[in-house]
N, C-alpha and C. Protein backbone atom coordinates (compact mmCIF):
# COMPACT_ATOMS: atom_id res chain seq x y z
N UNK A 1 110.27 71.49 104.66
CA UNK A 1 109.98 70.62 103.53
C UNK A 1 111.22 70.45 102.66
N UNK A 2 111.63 71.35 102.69
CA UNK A 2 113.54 71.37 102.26
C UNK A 2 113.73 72.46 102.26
N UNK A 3 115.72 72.72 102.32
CA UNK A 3 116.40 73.65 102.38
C UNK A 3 117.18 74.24 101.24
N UNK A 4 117.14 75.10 101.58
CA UNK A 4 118.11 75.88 100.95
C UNK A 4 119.58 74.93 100.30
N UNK A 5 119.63 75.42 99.09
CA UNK A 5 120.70 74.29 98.35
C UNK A 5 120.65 72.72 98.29
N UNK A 6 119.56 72.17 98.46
CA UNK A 6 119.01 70.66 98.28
C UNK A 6 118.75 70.58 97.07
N UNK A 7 119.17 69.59 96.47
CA UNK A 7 118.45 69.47 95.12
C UNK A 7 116.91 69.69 94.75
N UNK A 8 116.66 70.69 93.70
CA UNK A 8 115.56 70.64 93.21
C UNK A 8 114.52 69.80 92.56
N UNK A 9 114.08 68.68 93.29
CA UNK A 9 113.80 67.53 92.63
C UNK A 9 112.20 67.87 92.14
N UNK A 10 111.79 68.72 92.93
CA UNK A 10 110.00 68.56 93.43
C UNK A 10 109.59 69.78 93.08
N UNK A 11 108.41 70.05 92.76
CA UNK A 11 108.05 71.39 92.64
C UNK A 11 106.35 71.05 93.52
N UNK A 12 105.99 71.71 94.65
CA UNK A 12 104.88 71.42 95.36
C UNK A 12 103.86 72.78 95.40
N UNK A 13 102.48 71.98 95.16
CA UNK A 13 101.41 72.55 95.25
C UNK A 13 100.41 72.62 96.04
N UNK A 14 100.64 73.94 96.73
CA UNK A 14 99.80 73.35 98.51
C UNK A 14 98.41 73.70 98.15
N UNK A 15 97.73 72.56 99.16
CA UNK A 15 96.08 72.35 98.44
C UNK A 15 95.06 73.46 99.87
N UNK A 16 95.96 73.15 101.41
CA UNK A 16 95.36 74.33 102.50
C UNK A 16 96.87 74.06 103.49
N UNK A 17 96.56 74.99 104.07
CA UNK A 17 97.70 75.23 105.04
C UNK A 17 98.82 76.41 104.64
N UNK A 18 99.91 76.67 105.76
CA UNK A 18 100.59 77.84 105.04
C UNK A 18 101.96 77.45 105.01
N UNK A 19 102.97 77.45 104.16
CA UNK A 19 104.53 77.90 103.85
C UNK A 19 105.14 78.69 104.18
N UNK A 20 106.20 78.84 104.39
CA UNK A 20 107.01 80.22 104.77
C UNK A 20 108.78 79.53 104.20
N UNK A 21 108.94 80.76 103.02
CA UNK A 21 110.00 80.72 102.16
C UNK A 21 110.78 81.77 102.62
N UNK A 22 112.46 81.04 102.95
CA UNK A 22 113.05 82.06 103.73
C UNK A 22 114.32 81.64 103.20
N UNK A 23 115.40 83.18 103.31
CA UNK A 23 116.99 82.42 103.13
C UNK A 23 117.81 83.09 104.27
N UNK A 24 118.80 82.25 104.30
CA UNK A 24 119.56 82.50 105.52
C UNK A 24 120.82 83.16 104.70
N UNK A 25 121.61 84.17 105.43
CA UNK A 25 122.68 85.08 105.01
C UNK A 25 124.04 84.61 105.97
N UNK A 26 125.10 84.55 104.90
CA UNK A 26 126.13 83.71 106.26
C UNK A 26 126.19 84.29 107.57
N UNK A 27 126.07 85.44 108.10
CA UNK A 27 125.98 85.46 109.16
C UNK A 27 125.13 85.37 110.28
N UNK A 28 124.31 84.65 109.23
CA UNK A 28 122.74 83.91 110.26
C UNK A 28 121.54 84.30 110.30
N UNK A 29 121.63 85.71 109.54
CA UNK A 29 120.59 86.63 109.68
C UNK A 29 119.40 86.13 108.52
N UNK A 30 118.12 86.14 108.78
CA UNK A 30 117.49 85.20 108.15
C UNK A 30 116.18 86.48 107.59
N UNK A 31 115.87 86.57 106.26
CA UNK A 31 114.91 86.87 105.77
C UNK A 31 113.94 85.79 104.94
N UNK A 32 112.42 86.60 105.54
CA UNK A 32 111.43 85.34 105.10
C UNK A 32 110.82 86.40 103.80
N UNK A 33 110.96 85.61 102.68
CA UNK A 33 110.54 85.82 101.35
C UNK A 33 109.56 85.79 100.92
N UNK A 34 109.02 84.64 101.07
CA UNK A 34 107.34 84.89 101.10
C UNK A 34 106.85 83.92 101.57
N UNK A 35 105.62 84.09 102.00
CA UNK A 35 104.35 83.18 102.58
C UNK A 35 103.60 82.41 101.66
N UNK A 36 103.40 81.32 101.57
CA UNK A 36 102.22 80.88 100.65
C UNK A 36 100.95 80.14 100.82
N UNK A 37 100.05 80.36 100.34
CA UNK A 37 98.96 79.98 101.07
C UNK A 37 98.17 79.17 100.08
N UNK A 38 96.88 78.44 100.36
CA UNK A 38 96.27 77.56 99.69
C UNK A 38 96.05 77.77 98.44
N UNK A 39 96.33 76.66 97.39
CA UNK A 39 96.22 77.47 96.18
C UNK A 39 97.96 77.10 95.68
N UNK A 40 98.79 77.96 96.43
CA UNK A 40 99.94 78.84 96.11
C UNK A 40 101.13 77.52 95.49
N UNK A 41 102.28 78.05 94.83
CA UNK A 41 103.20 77.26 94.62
C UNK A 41 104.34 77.48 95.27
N UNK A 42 105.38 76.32 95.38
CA UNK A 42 106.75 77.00 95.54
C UNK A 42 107.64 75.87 94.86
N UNK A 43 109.06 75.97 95.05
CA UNK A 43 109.93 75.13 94.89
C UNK A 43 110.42 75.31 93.02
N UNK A 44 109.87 76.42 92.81
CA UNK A 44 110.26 76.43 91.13
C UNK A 44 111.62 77.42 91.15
N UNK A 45 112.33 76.88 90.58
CA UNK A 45 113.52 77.36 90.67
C UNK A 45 114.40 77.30 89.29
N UNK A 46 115.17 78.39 88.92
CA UNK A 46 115.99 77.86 87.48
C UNK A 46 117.24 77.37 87.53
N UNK A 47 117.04 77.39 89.18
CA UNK A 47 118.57 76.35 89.08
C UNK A 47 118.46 74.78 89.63
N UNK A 48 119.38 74.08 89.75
CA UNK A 48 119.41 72.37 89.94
C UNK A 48 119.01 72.38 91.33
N UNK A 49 118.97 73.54 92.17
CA UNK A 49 118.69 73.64 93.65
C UNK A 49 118.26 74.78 94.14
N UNK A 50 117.46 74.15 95.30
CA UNK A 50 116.09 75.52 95.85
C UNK A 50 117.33 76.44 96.09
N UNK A 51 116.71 77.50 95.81
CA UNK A 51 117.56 78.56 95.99
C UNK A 51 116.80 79.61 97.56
N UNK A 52 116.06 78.45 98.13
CA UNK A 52 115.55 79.22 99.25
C UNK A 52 114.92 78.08 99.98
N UNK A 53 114.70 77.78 101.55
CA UNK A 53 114.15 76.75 102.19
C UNK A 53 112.79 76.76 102.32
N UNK A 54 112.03 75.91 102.64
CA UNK A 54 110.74 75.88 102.49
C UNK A 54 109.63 75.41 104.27
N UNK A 55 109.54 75.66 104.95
CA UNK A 55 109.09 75.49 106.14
C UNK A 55 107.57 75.48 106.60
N UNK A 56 106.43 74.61 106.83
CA UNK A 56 105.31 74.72 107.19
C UNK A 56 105.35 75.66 108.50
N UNK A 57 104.15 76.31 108.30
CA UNK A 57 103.90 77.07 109.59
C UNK A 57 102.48 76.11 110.54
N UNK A 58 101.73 76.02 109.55
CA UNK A 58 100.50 74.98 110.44
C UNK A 58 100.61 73.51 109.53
N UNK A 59 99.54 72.38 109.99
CA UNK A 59 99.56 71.65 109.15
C UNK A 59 99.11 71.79 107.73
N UNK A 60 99.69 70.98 107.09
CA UNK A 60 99.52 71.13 105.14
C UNK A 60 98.66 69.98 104.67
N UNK A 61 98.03 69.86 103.62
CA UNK A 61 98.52 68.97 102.47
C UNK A 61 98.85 69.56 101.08
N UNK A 62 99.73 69.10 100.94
CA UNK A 62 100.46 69.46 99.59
C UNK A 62 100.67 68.14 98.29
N UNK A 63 100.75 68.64 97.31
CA UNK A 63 100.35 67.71 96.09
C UNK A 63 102.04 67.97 95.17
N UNK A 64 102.67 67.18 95.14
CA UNK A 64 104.34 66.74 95.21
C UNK A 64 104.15 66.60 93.55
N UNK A 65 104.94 67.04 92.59
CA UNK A 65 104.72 67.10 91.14
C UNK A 65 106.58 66.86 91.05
N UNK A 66 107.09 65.47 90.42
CA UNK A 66 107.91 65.72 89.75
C UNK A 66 108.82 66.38 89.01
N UNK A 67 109.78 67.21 89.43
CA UNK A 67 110.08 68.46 88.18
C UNK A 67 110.60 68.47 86.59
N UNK A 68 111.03 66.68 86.37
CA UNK A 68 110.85 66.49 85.11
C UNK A 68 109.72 66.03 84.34
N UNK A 69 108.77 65.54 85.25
CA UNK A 69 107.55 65.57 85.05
C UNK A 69 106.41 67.03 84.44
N UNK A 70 106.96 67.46 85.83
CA UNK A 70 106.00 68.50 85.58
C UNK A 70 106.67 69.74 84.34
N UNK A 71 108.04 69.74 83.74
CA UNK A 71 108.74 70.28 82.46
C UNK A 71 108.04 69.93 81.20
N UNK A 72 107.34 68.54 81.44
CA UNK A 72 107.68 67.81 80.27
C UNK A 72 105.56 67.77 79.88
N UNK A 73 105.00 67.88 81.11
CA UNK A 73 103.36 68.34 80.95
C UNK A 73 102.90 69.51 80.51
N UNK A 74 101.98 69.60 78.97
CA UNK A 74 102.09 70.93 78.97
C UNK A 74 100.76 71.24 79.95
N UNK A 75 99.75 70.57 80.27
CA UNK A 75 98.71 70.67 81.29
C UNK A 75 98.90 71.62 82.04
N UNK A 76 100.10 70.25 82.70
CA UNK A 76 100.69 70.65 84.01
C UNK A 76 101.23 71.91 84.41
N UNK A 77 101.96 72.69 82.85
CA UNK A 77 103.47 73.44 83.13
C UNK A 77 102.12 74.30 83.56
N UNK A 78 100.93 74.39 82.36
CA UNK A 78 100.17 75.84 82.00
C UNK A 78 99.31 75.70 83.29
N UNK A 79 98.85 75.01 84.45
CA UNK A 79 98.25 75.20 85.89
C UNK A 79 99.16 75.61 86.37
N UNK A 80 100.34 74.78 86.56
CA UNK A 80 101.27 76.18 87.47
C UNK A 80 101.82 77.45 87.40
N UNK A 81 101.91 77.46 86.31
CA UNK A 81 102.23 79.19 85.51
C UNK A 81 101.24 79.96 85.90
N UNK A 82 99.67 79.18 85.80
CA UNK A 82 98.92 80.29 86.25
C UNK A 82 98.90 80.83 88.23
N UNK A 83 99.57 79.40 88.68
CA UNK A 83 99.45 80.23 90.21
C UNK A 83 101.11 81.05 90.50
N UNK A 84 101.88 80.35 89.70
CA UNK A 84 102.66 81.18 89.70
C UNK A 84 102.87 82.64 89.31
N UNK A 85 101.84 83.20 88.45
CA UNK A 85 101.71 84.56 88.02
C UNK A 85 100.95 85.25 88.52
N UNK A 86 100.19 84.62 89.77
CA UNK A 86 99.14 85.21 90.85
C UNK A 86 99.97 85.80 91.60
N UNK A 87 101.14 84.82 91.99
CA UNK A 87 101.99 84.85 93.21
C UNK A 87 103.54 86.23 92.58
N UNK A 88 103.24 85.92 91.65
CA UNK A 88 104.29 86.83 90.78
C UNK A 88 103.65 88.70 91.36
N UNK A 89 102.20 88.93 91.28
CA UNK A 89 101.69 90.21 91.22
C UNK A 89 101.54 89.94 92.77
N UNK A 90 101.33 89.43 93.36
CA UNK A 90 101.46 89.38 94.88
C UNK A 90 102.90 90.01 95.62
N UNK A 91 103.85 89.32 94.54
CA UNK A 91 104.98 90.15 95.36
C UNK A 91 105.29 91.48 95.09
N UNK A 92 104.73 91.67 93.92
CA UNK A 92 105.18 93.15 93.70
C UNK A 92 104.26 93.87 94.95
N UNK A 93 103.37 93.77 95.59
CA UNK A 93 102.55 94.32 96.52
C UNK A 93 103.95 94.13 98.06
N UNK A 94 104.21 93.33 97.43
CA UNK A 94 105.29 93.07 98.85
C UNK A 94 106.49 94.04 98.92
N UNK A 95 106.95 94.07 97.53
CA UNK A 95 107.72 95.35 97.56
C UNK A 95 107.92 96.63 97.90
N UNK A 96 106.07 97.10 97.20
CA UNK A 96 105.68 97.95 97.93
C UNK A 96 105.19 98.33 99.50
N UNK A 97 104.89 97.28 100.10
CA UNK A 97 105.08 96.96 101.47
C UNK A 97 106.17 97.05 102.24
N UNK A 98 107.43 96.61 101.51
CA UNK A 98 108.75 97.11 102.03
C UNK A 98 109.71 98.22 102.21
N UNK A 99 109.20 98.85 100.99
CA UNK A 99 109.75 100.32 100.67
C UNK A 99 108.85 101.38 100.83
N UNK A 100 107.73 101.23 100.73
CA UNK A 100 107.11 102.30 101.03
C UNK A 100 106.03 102.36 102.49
N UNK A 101 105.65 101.78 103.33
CA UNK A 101 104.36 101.27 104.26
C UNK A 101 105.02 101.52 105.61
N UNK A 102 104.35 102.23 106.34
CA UNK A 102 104.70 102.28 107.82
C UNK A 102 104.87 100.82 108.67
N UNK A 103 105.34 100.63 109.87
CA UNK A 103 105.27 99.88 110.12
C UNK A 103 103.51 99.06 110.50
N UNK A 104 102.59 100.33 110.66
CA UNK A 104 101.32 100.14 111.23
C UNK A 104 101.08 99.58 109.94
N UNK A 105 100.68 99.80 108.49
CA UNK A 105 100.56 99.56 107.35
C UNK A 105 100.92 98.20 107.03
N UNK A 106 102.31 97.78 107.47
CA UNK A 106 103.23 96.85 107.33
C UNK A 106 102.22 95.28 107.56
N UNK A 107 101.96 95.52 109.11
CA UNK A 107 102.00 94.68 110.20
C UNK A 107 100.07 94.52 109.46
N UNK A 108 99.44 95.53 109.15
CA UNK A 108 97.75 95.18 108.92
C UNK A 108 97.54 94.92 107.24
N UNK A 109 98.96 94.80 106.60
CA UNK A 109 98.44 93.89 105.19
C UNK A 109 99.04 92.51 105.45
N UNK A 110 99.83 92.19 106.57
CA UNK A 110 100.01 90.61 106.78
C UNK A 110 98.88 90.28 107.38
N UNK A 111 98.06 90.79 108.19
CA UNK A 111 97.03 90.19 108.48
C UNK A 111 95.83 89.93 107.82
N UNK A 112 95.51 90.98 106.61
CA UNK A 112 95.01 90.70 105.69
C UNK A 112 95.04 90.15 104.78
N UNK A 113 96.44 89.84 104.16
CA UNK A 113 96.65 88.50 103.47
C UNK A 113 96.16 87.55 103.81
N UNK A 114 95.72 87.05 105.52
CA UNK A 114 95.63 85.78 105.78
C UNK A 114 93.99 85.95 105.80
N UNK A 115 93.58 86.54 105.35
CA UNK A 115 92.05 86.74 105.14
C UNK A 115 91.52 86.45 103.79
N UNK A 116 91.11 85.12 103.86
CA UNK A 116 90.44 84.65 102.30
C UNK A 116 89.48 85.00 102.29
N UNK A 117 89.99 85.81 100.73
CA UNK A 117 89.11 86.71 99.65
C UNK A 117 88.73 88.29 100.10
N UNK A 118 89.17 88.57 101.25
CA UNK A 118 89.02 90.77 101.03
C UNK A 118 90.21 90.85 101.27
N UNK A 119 90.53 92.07 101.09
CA UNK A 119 91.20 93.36 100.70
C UNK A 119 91.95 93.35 99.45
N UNK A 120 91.27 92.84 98.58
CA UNK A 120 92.01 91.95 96.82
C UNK A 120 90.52 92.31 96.08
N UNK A 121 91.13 92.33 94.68
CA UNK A 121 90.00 92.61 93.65
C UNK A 121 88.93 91.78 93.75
N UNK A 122 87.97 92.51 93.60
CA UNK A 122 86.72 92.35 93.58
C UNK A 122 86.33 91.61 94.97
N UNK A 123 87.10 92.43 96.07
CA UNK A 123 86.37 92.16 97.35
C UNK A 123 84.71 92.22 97.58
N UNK A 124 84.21 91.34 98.39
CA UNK A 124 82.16 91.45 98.75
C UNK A 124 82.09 92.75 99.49
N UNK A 125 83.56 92.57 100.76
CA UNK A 125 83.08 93.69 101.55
C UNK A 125 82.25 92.78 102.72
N UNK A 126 81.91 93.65 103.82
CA UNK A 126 81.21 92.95 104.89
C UNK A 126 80.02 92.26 104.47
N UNK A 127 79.66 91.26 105.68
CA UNK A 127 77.92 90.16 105.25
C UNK A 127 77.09 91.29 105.78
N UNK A 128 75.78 91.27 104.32
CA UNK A 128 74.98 92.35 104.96
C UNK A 128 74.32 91.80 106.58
N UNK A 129 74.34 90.26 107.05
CA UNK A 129 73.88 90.19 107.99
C UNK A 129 74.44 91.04 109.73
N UNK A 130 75.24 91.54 109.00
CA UNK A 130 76.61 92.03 110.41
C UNK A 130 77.33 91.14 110.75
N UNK A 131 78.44 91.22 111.67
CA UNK A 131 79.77 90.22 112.11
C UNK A 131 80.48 90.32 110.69
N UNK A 132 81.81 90.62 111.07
CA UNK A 132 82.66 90.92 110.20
C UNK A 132 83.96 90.83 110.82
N UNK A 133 83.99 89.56 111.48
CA UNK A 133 85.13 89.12 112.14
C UNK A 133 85.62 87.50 111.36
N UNK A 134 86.92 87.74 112.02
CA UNK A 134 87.60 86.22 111.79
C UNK A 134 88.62 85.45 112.14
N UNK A 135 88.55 83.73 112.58
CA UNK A 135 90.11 83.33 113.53
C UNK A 135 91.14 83.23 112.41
N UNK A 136 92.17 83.52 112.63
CA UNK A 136 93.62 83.30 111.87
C UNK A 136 94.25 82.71 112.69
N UNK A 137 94.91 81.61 111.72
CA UNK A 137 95.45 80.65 112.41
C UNK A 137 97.00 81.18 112.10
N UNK A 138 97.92 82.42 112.64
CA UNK A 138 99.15 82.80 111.83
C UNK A 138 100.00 81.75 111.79
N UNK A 139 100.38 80.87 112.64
CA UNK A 139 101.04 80.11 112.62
C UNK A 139 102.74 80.36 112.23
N UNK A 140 102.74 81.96 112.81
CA UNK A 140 104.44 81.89 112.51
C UNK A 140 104.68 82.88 114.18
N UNK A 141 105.73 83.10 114.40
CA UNK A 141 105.95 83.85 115.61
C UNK A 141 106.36 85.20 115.51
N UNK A 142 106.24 85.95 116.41
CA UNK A 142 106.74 87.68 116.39
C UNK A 142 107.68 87.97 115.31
N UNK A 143 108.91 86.79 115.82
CA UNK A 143 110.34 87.28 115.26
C UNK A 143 109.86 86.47 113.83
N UNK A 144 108.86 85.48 113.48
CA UNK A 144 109.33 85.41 111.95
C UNK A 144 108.68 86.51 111.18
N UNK A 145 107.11 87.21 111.92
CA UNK A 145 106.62 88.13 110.87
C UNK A 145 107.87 89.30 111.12
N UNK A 146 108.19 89.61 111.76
CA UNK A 146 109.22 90.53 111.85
C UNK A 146 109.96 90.81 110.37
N UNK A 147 110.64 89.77 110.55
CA UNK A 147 111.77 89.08 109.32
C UNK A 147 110.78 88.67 108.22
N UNK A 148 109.77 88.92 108.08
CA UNK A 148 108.89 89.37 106.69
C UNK A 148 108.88 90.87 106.35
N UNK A 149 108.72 91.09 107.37
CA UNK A 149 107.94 92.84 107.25
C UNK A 149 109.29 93.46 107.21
N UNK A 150 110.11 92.97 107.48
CA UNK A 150 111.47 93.95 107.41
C UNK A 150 111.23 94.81 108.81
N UNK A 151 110.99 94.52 109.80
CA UNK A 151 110.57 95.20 111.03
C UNK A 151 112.19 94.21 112.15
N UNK A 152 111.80 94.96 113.23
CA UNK A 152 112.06 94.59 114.52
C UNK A 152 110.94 93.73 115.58
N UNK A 153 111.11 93.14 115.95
CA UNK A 153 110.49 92.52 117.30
C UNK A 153 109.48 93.31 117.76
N UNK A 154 110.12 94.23 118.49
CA UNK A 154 109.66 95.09 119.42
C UNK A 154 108.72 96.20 118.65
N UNK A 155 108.81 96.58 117.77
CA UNK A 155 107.90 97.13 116.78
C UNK A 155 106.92 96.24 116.59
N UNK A 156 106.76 94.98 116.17
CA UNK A 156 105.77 94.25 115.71
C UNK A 156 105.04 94.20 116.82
N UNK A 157 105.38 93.64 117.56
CA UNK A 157 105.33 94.10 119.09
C UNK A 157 104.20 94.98 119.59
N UNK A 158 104.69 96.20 119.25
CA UNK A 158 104.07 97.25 119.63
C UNK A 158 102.63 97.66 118.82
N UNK A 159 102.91 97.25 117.71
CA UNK A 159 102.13 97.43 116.69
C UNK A 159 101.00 96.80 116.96
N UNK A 160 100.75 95.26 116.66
CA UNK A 160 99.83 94.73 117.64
C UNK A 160 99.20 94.96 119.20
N UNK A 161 100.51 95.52 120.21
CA UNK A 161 99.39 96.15 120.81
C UNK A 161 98.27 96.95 120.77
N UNK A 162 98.69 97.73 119.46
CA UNK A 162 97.75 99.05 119.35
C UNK A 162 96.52 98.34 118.75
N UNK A 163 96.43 97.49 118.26
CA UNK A 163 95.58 96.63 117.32
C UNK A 163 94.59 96.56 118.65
N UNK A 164 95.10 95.37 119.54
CA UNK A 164 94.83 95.61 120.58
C UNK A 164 93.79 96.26 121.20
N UNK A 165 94.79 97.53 121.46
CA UNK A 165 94.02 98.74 122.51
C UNK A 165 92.67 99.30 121.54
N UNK A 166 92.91 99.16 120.26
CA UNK A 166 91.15 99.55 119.41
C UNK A 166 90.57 98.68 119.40
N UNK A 167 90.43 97.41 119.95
CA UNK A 167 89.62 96.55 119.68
C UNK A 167 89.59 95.54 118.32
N UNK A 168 90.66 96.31 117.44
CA UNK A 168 90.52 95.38 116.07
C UNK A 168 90.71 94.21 116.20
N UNK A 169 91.72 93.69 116.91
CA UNK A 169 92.35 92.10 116.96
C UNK A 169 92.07 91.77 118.62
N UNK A 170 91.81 90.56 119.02
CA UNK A 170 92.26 89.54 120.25
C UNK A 170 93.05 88.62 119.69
N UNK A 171 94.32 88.83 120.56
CA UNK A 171 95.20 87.74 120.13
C UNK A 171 94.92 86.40 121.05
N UNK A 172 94.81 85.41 120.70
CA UNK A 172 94.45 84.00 120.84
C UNK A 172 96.03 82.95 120.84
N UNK A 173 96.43 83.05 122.22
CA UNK A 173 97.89 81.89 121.97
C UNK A 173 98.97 83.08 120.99
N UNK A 174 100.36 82.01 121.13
CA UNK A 174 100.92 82.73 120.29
C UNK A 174 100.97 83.02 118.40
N UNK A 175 100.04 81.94 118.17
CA UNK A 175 99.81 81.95 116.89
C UNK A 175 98.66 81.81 116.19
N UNK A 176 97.90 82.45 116.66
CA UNK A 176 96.27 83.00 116.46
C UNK A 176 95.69 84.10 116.71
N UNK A 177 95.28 84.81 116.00
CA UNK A 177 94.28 85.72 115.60
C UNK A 177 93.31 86.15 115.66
N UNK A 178 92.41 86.97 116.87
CA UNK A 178 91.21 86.87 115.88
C UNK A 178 90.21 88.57 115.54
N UNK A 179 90.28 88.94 114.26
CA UNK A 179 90.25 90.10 113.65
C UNK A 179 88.54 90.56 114.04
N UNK A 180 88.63 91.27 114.78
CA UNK A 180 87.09 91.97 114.99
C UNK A 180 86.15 92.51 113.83
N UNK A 181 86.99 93.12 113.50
CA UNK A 181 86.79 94.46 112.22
C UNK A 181 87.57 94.39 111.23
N UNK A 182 86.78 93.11 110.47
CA UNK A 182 88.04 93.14 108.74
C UNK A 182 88.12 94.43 107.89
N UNK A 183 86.66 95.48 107.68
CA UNK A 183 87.06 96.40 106.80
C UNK A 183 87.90 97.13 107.53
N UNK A 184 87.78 97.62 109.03
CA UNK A 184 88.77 98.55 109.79
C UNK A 184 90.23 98.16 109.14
N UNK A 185 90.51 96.97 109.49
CA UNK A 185 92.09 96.20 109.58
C UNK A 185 92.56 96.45 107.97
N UNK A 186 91.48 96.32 107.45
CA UNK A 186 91.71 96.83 105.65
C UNK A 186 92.11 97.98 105.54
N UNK A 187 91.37 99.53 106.12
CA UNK A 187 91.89 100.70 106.12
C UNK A 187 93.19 100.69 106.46
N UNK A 188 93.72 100.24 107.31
CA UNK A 188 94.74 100.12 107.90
C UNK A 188 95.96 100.00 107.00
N UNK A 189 95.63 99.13 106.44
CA UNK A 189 97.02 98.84 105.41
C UNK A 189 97.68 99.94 104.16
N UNK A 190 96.69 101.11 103.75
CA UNK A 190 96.97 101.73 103.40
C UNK A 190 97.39 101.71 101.95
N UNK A 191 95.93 100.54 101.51
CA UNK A 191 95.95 100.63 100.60
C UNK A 191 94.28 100.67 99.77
N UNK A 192 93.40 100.93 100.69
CA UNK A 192 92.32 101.10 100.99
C UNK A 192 91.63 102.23 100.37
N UNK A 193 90.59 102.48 99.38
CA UNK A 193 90.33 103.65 98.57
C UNK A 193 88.65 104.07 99.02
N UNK A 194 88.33 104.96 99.69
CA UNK A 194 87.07 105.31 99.20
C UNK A 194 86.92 106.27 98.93
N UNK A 195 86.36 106.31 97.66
CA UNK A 195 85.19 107.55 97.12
C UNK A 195 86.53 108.04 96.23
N UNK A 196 87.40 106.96 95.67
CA UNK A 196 88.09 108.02 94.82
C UNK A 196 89.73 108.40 95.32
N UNK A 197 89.67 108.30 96.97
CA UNK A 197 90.89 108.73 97.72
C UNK A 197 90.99 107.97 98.86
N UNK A 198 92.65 107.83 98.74
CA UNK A 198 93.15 106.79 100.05
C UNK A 198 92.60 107.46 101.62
N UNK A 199 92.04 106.17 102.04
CA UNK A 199 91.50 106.46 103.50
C UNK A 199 92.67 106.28 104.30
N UNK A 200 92.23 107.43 105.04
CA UNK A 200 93.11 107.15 106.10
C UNK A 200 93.40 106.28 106.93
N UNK A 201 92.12 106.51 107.72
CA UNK A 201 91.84 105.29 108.72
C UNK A 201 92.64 105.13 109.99
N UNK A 202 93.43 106.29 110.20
CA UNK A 202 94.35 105.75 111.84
C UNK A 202 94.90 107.50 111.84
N UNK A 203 94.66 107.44 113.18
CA UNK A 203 95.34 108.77 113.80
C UNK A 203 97.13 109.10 113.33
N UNK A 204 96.82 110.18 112.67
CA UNK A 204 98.95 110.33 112.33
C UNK A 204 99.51 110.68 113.82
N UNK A 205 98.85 110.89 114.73
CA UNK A 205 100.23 110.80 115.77
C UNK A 205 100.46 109.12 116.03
N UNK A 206 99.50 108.15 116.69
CA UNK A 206 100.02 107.13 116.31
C UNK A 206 100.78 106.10 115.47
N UNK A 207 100.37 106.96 114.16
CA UNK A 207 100.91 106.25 112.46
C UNK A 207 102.66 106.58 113.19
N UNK A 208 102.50 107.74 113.24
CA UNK A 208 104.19 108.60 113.18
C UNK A 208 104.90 107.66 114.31
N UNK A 209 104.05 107.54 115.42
CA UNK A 209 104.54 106.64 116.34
C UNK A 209 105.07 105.35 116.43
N UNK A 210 104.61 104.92 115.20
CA UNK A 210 104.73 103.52 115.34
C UNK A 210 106.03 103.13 113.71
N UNK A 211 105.59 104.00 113.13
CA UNK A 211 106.64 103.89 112.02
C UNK A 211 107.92 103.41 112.08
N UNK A 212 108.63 103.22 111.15
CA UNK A 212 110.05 102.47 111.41
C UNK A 212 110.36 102.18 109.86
N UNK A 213 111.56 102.77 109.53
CA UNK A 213 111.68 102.63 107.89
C UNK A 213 112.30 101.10 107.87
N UNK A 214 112.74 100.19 106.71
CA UNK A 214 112.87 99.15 106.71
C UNK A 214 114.35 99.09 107.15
């Protein structure tokens, strides 16, 4: 949708579909910054130019706001401030995802992100009817969640196999999902509380196994 150092003309508000905000380092090496999802904003920047590129992963529609426009609305400024300060406490979760989270941890709060409305405040939790599954459409590839998670390939890789071998996930194509067991995949991330204290939820010889500092 644009790159890195293009003028900042636009500030966009995606209505469904997903983003992926990434910058490239001169020697090519590319970290993805964040994901954004329905709802979400991007393109706000305090300088005259994105200071990061902007890339669809599936199809969008997005709602295109002027940026002297949208300076000059106070409506306007005060709706985007508010998704912008959603997205603000979102990353601090990302931080902590980077510095502190195994790779198993890593790899099962990206998949839960893409799960509208659990593993976030004031989750329902499963339908009392049973089935507690769901398709994700990821729409990015190995090597880009990689270069989110601060991982390797072959780790992500691996990681999902194990997903895999418990039954939590069938992977569907290369960019689909589909999650058996959302509260399981929730334990997983390791950020998951019951009764007071973090659940475990996964064998430590596997955890240890699969780990990988950033």
């Amino acid at each position: 949708m644009f790159r890195e150092g293009e003028t900042a003309g636009r500030i966009y508000q995606l209505v469904h579909g997903r983003v992926m905000l990434y910058k490239l380092l001169p020697d090519g090496r590319r970290q993805v910054v964040e994901v954004i999802g329905p709802g979400g904003v991007f393109g706000i920047t305090c300088l005259p130019i994105y200071d990061c590129s902007a890339e669809t992963l599936v199809a969008v529609e997005v709602i295109a706001h002027e940026r002297a426009a949208a300076e000059q609305s106070v409506d306007l400024s005060r709706e985007l401030g508010a998704q912008v300060q959603a997205q603000f406490c979102a990353m601090h979760d990302h931080v902590v995802l980077l510095g502190r989270k195994s790779a198993l941890e890593r790899v099962a709060s990206f998949v839960m992100h893409a799960v509208p409305g659990r593993g976030v405040f004031n989750c329902p939790g499963p339908p009392r009817d049973g089935g507690d599954s769901i398709d994700i459409p990821i729409g990015m590839t190995r090597h880009e969640i990689a270069d989110y998670l601060g991982l390797t390939l072959e780790t992500v890789s691996r990681v999902l196999s194990e997903f895999r071998r418990r039954g939590i996930v069938v992977t569907e194509g290369h960019d689909h999902l589909r999650v058996n067991d959302i509260c399981q995949m929730c334990r997983l991330t390791g950020a998951h509380e019951t009764t007071g204290t973090r659940s475990q939820g996964r064998s430590s010889e596997t955890c240890a196994a699969l780990t990988e500092s950033a």
